[in-house]
N, C-alpha and C. Protein backbone atom coordinates (compact mmCIF):
# COMPACT_ATOMS: atom_id res chain seq x y z
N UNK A 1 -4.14 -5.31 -17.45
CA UNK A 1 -2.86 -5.98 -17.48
C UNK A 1 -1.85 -5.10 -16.73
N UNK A 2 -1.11 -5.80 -16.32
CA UNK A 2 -0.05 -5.42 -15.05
C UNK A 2 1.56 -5.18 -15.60
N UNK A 3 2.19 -4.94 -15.71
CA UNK A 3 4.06 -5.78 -15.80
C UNK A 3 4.50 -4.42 -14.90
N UNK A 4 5.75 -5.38 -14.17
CA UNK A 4 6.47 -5.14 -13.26
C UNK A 4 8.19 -4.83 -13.77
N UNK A 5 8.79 -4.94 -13.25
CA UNK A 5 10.42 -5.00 -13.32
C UNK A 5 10.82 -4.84 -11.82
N UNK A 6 12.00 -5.04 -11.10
CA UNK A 6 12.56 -4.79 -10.36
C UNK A 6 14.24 -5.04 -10.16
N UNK A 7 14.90 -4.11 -10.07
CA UNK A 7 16.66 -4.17 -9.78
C UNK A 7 17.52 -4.03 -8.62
N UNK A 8 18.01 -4.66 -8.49
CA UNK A 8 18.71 -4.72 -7.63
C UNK A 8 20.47 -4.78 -7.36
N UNK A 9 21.07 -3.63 -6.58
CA UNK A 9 22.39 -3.62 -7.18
C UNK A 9 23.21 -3.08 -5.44
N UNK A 10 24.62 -4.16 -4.98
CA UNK A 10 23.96 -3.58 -3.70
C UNK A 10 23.18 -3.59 -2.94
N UNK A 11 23.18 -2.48 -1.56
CA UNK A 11 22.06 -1.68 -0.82
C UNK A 11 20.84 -1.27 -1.52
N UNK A 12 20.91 -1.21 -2.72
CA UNK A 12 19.90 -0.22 -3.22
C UNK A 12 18.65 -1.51 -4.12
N UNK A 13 17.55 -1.38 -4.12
CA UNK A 13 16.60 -1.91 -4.86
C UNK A 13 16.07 -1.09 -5.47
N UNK A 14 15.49 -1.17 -7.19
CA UNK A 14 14.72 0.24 -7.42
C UNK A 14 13.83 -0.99 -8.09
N UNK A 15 12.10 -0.40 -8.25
CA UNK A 15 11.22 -1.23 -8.47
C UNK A 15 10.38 -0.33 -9.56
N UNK A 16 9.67 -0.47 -10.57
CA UNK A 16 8.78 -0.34 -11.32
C UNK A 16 7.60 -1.13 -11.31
N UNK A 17 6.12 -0.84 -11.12
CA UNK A 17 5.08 -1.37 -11.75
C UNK A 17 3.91 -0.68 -12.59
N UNK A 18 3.64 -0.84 -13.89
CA UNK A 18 2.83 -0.35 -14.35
C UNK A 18 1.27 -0.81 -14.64
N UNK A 19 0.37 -0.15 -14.24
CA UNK A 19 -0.90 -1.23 -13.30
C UNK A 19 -2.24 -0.35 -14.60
N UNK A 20 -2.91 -1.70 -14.86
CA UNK A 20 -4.01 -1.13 -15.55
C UNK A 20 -3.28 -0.78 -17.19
N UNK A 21 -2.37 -0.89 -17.36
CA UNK A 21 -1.35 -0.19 -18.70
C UNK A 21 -2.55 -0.43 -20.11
N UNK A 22 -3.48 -1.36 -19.93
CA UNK A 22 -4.89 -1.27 -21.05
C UNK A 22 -5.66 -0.47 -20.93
N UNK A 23 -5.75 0.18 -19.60
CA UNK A 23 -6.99 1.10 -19.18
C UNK A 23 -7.97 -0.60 -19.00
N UNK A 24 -9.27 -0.21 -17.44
CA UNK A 24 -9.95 -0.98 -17.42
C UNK A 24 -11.39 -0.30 -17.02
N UNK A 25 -12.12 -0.78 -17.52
CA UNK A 25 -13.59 -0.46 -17.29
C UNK A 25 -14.19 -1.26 -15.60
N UNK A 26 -14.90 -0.15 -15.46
CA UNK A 26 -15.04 -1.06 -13.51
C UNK A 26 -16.14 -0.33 -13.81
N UNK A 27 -17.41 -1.38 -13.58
CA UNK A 27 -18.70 -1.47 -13.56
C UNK A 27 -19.51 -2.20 -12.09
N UNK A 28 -20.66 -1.53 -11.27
CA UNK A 28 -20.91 -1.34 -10.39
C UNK A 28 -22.49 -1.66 -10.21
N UNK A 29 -22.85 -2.29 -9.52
CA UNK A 29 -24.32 -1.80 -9.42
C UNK A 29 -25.19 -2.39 -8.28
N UNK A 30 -25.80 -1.01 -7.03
CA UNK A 30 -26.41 -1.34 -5.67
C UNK A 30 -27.75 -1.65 -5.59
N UNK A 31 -27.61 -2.45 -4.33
CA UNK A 31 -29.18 -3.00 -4.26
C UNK A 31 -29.57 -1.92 -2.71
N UNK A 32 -30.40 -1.39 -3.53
CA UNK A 32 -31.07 -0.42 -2.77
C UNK A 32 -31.87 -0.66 -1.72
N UNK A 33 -32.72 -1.82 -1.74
CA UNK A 33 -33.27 -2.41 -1.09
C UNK A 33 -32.77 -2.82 0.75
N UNK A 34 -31.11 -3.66 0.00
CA UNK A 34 -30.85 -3.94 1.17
C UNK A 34 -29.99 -2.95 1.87
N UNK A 35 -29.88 -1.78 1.54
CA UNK A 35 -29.16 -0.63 2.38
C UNK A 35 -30.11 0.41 2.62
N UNK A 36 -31.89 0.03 2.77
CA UNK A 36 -32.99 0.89 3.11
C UNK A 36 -32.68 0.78 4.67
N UNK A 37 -32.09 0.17 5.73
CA UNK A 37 -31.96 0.31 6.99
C UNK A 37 -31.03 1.61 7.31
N UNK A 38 -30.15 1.93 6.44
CA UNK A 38 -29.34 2.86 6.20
C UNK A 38 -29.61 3.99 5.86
N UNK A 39 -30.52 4.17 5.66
CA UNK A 39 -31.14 5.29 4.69
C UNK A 39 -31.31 6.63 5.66
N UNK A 40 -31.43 6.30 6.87
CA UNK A 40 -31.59 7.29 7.96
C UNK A 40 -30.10 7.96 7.84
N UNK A 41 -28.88 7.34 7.98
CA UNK A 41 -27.77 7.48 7.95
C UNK A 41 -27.26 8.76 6.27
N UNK A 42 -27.85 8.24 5.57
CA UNK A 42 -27.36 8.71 4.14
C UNK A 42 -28.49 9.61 3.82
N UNK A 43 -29.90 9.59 3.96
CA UNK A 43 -31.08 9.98 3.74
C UNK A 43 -31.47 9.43 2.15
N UNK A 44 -31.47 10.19 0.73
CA UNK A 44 -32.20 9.54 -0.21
C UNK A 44 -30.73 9.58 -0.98
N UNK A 45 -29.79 10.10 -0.43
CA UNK A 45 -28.50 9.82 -1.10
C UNK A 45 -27.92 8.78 -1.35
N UNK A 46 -28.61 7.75 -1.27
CA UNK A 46 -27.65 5.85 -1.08
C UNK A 46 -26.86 6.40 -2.93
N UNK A 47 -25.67 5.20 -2.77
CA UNK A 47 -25.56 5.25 -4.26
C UNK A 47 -26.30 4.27 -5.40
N UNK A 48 -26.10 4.25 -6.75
CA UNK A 48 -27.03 3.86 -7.42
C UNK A 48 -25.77 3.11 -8.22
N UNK A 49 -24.79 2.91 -8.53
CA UNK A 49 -24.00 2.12 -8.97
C UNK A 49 -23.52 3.11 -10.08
N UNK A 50 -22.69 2.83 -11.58
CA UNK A 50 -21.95 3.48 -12.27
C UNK A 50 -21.23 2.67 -13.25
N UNK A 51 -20.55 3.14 -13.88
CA UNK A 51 -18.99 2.40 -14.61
C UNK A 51 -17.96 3.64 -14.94
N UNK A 52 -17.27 3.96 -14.32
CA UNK A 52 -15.76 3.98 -14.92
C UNK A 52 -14.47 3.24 -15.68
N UNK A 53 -13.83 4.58 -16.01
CA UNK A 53 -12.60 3.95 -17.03
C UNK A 53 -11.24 4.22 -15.98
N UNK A 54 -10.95 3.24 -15.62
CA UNK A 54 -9.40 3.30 -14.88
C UNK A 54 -8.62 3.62 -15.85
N UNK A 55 -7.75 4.29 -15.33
CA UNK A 55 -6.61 4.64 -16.28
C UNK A 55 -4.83 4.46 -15.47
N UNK A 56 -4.46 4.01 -16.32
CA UNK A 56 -3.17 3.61 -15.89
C UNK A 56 -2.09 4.39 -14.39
N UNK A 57 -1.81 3.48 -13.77
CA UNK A 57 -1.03 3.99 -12.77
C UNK A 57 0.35 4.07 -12.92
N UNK A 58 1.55 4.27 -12.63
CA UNK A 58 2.80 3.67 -12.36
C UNK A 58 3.14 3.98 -11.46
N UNK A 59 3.69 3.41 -10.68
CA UNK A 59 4.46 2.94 -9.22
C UNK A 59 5.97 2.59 -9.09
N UNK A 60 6.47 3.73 -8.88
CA UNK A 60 8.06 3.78 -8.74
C UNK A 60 8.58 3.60 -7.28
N UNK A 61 9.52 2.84 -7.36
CA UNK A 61 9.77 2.08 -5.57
C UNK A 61 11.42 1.87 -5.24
N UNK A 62 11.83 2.41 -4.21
CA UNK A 62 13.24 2.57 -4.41
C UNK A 62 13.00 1.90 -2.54
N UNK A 63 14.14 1.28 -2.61
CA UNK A 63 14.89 1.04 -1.09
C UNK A 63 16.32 1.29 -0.87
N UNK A 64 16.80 1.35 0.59
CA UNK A 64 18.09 1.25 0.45
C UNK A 64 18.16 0.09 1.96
N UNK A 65 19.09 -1.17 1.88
CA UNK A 65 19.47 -1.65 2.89
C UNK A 65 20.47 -1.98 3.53
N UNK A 66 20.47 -1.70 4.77
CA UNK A 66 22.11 -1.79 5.22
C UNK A 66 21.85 -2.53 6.51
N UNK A 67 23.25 -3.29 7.18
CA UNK A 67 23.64 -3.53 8.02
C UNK A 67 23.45 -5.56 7.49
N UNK A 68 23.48 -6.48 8.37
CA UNK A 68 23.35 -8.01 8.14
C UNK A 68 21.89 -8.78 7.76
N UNK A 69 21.84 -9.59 7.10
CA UNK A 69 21.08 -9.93 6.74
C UNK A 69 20.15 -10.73 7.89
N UNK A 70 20.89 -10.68 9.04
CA UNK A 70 19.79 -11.09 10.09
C UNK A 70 19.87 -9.57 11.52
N UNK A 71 19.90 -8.79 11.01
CA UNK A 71 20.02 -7.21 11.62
C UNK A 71 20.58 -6.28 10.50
N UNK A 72 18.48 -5.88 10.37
CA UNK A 72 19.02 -5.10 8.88
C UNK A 72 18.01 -3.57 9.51
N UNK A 73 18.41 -2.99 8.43
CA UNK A 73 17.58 -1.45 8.44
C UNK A 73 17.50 -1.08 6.90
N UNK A 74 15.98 -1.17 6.44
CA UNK A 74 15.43 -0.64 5.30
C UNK A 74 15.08 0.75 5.23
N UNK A 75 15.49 1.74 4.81
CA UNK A 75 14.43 2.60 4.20
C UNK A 75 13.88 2.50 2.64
N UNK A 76 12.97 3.08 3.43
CA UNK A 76 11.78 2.65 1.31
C UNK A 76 11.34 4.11 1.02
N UNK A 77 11.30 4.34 -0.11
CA UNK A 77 10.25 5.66 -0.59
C UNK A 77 9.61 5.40 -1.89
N UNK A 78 8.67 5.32 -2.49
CA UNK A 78 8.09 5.17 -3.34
C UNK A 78 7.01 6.19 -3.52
N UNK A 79 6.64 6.60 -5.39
CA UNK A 79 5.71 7.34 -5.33
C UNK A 79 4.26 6.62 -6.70
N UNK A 80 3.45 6.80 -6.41
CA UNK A 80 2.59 6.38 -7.33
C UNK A 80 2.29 7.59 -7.89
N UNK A 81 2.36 7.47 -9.55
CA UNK A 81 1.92 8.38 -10.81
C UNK A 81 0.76 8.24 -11.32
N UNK A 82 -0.12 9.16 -10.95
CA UNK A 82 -1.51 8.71 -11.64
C UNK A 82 -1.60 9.78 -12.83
N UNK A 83 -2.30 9.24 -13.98
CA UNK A 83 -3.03 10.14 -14.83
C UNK A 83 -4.45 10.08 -15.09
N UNK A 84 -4.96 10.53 -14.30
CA UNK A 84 -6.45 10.39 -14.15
C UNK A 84 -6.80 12.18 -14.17
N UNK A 85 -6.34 12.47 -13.94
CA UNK A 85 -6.77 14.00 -13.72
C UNK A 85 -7.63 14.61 -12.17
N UNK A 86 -7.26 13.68 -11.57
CA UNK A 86 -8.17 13.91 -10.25
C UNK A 86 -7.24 14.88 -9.33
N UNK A 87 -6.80 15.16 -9.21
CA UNK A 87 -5.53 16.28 -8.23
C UNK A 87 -5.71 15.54 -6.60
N UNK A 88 -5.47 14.76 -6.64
CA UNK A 88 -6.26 14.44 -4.79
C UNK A 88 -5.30 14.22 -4.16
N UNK A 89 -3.70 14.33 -4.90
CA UNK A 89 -2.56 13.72 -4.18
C UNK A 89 -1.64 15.19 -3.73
N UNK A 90 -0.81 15.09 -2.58
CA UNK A 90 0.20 16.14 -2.58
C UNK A 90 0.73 16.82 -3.69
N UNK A 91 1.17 16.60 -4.83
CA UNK A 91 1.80 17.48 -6.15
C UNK A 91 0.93 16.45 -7.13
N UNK A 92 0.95 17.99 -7.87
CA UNK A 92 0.00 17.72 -9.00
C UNK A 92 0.28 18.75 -10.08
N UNK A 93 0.87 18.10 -11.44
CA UNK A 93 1.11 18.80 -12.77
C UNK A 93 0.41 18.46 -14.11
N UNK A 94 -1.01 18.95 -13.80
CA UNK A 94 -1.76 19.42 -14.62
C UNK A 94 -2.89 17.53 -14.35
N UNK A 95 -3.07 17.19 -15.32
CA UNK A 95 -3.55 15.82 -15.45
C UNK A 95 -3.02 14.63 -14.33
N UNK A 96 -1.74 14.83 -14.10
CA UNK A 96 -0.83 14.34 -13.29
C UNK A 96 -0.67 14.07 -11.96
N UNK A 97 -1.05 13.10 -11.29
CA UNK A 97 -0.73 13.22 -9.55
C UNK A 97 0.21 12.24 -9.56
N UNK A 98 0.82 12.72 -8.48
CA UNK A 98 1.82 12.29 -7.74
C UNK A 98 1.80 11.71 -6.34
N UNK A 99 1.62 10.18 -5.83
CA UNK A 99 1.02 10.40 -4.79
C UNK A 99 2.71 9.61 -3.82
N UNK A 100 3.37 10.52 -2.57
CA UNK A 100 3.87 9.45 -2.35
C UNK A 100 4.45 8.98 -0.74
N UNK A 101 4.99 8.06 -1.04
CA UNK A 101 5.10 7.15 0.58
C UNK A 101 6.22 7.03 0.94
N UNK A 102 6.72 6.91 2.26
CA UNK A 102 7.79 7.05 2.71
C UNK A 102 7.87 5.75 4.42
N UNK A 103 9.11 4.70 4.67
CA UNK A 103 8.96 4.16 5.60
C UNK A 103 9.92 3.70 5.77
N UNK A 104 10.10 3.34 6.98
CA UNK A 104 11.48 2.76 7.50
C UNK A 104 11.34 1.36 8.15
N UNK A 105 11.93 0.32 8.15
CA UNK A 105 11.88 -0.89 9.06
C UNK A 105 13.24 -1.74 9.43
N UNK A 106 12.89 -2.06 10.77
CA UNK A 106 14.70 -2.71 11.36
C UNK A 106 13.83 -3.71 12.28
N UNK A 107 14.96 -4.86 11.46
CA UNK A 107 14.69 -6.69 11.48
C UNK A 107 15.68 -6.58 12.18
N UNK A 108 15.74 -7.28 13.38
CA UNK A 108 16.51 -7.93 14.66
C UNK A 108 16.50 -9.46 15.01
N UNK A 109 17.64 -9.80 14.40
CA UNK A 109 18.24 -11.49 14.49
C UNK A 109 16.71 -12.07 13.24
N UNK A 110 16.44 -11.65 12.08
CA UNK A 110 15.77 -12.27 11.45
C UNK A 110 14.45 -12.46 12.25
N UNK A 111 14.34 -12.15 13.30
CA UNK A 111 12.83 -13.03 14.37
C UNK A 111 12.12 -11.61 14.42
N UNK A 112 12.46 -10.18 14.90
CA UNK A 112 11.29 -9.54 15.15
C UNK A 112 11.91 -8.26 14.32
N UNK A 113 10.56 -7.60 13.65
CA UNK A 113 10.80 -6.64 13.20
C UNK A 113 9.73 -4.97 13.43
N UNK A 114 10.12 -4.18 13.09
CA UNK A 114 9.20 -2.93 13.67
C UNK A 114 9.29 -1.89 12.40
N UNK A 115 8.28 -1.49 12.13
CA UNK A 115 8.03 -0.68 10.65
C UNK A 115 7.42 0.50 11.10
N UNK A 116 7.64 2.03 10.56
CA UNK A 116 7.31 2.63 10.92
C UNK A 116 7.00 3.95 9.44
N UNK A 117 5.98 4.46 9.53
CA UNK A 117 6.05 5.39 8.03
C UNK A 117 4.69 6.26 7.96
N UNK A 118 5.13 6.91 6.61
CA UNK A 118 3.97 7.61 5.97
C UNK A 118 3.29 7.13 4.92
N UNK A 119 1.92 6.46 4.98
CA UNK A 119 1.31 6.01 3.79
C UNK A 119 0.74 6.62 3.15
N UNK A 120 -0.03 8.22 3.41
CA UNK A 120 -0.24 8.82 2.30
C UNK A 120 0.03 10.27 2.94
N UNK A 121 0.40 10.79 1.50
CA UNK A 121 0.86 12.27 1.94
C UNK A 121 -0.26 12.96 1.34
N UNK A 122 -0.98 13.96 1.49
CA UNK A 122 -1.89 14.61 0.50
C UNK A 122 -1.90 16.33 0.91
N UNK A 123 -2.37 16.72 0.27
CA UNK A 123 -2.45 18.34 0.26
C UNK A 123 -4.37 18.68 -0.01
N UNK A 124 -4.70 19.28 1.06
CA UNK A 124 -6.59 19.12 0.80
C UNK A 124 -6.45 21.27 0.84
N UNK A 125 -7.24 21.58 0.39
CA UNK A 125 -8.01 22.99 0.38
C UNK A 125 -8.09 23.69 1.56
N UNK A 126 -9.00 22.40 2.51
CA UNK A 126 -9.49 22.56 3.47
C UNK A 126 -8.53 22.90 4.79
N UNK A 127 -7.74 21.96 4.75
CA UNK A 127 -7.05 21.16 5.82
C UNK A 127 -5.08 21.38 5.56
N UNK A 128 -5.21 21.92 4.92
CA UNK A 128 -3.52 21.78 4.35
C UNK A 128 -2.87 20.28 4.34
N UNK A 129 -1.53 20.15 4.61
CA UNK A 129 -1.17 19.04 4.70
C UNK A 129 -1.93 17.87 5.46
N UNK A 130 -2.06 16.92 4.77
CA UNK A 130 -2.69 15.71 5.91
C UNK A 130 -1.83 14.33 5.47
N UNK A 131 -0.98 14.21 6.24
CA UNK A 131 -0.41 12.75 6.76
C UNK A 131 -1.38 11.30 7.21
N UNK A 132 -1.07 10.30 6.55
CA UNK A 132 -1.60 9.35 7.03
C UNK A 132 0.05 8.31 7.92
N UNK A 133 -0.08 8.05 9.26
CA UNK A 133 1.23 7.60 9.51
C UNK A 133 0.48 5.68 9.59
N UNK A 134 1.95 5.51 9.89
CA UNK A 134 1.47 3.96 9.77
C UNK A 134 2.55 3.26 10.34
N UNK A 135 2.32 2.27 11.75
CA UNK A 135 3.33 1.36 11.97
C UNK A 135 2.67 -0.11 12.36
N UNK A 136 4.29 -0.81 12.48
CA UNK A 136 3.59 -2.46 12.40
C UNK A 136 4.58 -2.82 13.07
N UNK A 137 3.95 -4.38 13.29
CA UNK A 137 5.56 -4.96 13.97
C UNK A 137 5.00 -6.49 13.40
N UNK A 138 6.17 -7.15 13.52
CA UNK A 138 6.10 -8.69 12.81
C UNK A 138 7.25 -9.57 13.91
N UNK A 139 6.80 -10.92 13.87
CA UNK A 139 7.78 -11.47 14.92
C UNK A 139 7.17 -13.15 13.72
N UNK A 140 8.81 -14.01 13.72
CA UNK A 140 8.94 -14.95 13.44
C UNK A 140 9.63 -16.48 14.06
N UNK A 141 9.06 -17.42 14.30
CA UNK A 141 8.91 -18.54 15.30
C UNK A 141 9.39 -19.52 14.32
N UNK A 142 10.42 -19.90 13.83
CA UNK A 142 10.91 -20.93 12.66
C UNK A 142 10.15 -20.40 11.46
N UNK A 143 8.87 -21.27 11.07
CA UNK A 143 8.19 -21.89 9.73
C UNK A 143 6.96 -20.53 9.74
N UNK A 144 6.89 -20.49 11.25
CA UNK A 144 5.66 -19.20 11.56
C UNK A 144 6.17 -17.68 11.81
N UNK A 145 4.99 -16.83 10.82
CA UNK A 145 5.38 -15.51 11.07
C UNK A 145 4.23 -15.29 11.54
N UNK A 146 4.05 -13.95 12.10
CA UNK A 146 3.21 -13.01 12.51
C UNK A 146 3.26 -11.81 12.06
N UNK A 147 2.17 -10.95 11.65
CA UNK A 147 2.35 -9.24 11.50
C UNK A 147 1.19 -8.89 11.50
N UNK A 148 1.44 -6.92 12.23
CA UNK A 148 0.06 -6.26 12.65
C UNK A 148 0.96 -5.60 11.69
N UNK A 149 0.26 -4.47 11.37
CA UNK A 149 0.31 -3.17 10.74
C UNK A 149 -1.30 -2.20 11.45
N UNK A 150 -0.56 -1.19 11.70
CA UNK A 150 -2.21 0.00 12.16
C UNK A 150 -1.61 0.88 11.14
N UNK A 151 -2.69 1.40 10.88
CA UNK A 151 -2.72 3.17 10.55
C UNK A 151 -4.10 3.96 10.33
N UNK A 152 -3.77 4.66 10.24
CA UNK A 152 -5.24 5.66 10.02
C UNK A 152 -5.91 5.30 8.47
N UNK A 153 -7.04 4.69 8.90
CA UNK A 153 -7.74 4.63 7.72
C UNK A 153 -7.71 5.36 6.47
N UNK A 154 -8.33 6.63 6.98
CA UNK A 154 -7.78 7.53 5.59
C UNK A 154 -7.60 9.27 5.97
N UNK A 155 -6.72 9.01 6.60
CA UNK A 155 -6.15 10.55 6.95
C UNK A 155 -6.21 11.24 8.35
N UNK A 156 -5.97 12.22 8.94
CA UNK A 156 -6.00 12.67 10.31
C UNK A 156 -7.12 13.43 9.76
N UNK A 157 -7.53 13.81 9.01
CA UNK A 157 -8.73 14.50 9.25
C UNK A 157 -9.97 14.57 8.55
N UNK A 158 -9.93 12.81 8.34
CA UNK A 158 -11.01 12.00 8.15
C UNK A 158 -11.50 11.26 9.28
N UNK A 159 -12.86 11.00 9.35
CA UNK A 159 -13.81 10.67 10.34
C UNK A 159 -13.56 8.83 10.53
N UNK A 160 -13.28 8.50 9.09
CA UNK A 160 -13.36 7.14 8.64
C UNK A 160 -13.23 6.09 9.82
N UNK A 161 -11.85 5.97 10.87
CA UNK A 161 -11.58 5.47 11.61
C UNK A 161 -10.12 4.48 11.34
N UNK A 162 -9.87 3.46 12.30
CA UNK A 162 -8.85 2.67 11.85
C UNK A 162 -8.07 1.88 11.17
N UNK A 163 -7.26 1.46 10.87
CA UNK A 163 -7.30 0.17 9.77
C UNK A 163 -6.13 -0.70 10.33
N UNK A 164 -6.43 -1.95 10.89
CA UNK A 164 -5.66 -2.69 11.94
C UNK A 164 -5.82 -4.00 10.43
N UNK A 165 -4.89 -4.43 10.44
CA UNK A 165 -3.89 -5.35 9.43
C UNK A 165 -3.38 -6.83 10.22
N UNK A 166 -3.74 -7.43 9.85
CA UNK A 166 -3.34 -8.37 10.57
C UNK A 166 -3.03 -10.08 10.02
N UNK A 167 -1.67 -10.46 9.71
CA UNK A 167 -1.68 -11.86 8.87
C UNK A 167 -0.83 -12.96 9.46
N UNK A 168 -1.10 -14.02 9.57
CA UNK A 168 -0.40 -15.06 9.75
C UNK A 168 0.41 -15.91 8.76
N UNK A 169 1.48 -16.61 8.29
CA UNK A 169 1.68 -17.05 7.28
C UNK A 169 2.95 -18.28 7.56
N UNK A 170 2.51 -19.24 7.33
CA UNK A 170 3.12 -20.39 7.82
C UNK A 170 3.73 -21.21 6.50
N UNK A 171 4.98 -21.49 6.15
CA UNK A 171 5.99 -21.78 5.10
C UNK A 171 6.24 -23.20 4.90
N UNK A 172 5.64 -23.77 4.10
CA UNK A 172 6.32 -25.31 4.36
C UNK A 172 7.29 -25.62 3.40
N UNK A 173 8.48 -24.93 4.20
CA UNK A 173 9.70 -25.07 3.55
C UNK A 173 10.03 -26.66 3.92
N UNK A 174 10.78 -27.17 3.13
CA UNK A 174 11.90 -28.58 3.92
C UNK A 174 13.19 -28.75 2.63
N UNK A 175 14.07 -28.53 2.88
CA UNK A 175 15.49 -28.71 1.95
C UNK A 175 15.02 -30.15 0.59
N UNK A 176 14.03 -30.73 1.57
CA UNK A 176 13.64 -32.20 0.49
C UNK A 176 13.05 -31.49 -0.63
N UNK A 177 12.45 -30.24 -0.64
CA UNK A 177 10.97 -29.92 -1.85
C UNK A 177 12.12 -28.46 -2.39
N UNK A 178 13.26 -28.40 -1.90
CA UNK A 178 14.21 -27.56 -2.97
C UNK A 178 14.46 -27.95 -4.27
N UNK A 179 14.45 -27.40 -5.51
CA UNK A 179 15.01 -27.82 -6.60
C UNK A 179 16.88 -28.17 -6.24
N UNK A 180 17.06 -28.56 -7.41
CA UNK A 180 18.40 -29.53 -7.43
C UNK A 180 19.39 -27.57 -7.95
N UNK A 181 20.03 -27.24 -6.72
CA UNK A 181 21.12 -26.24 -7.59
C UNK A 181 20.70 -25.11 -6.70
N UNK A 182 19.96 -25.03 -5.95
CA UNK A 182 19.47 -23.58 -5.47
C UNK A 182 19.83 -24.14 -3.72
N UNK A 183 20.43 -23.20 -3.16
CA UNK A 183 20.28 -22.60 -1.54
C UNK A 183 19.35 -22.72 -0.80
């Protein structure tokens, strides 16, 4: 189970979500068979499946926006709180990670916009700081939008590769299917 909140006052938005707040069990299990072509790749290491206990996240989300509502400039920062005990994020107090994100985006005449940020910050042993950056752009045609987003799959100094984002989303607004009282 999930619950959210979000406020808004002003420039400023601040957001809460608390994710998993029951704890959830995530149960798994591979067919070995059909990843034997693979096996050269992994050798006798394939995985064998599992169950874990998720444990609750929270996700704190702040914006600030300025300028017109059809030429705007967002910045966002948000950080996700894990208690899992895994340390895998930039700051970490004891059981506690902290994982968090940072981005900026500026909408021009409502039609095109350009996003630009950090999606994960982390701190490795190995590697010191590792940044994951991330930008997008979106353009809107009346009823039709468009948006890419790229970024690095999972880190600069992971092998993993890209992660190209890509959605279409078409609105069938008409003033006729408005409720009676609303804009």
């Amino acid at each position: 189970m999930d619950v959210g909140a979000q406020y808004r006052s002003g420039a400023w938005a601040l957001g809460l979500n608390l994710q998993d707040i029951t704890t959830m069990l995530q149960s798994w299990s591979v067919n070995q068979d059909a990843l034997s072509n693979i096996r050269d790749v992994f050798g006798d290491d394939l995985p064998e499946g599992g169950t874990e206990l998720v444990l609750p996240v929270a996700r704190l989300g702040s914006a600030y926006m300025t300028g017109s509502e059809k030429n705007r400039l967002t910045l966002a920062f948000d950080v996700d709180v894990a208690f899992d005990g895994q340390q895998a994020n930039a700051l970490n107090m004891g059981d506690v990670s902290f994982h968090p994100r940072a981005g900026i985006e500026y909408v021009y005449m409502d039609k095109v916009s350009l996003r630009a940020g950090l999606s994960r910050i982390q701190s490795t042993r190995t590697d010191g700081l590792d940044v994951t950056p991330a930008v997008g752009a979106g353009f809107r045609i009346k009823q039709l939008q468009f948006d890419y987003g790229f970024g690095d799959f999972s880190g600069l100094v992971s092998e993993l590769g890209y992660s190209h984002r890509i959605s279409v989303q078409f609105t069938l607004a008409s003033s006729r299917y408005k409720r009676q009282g609303t804009k």
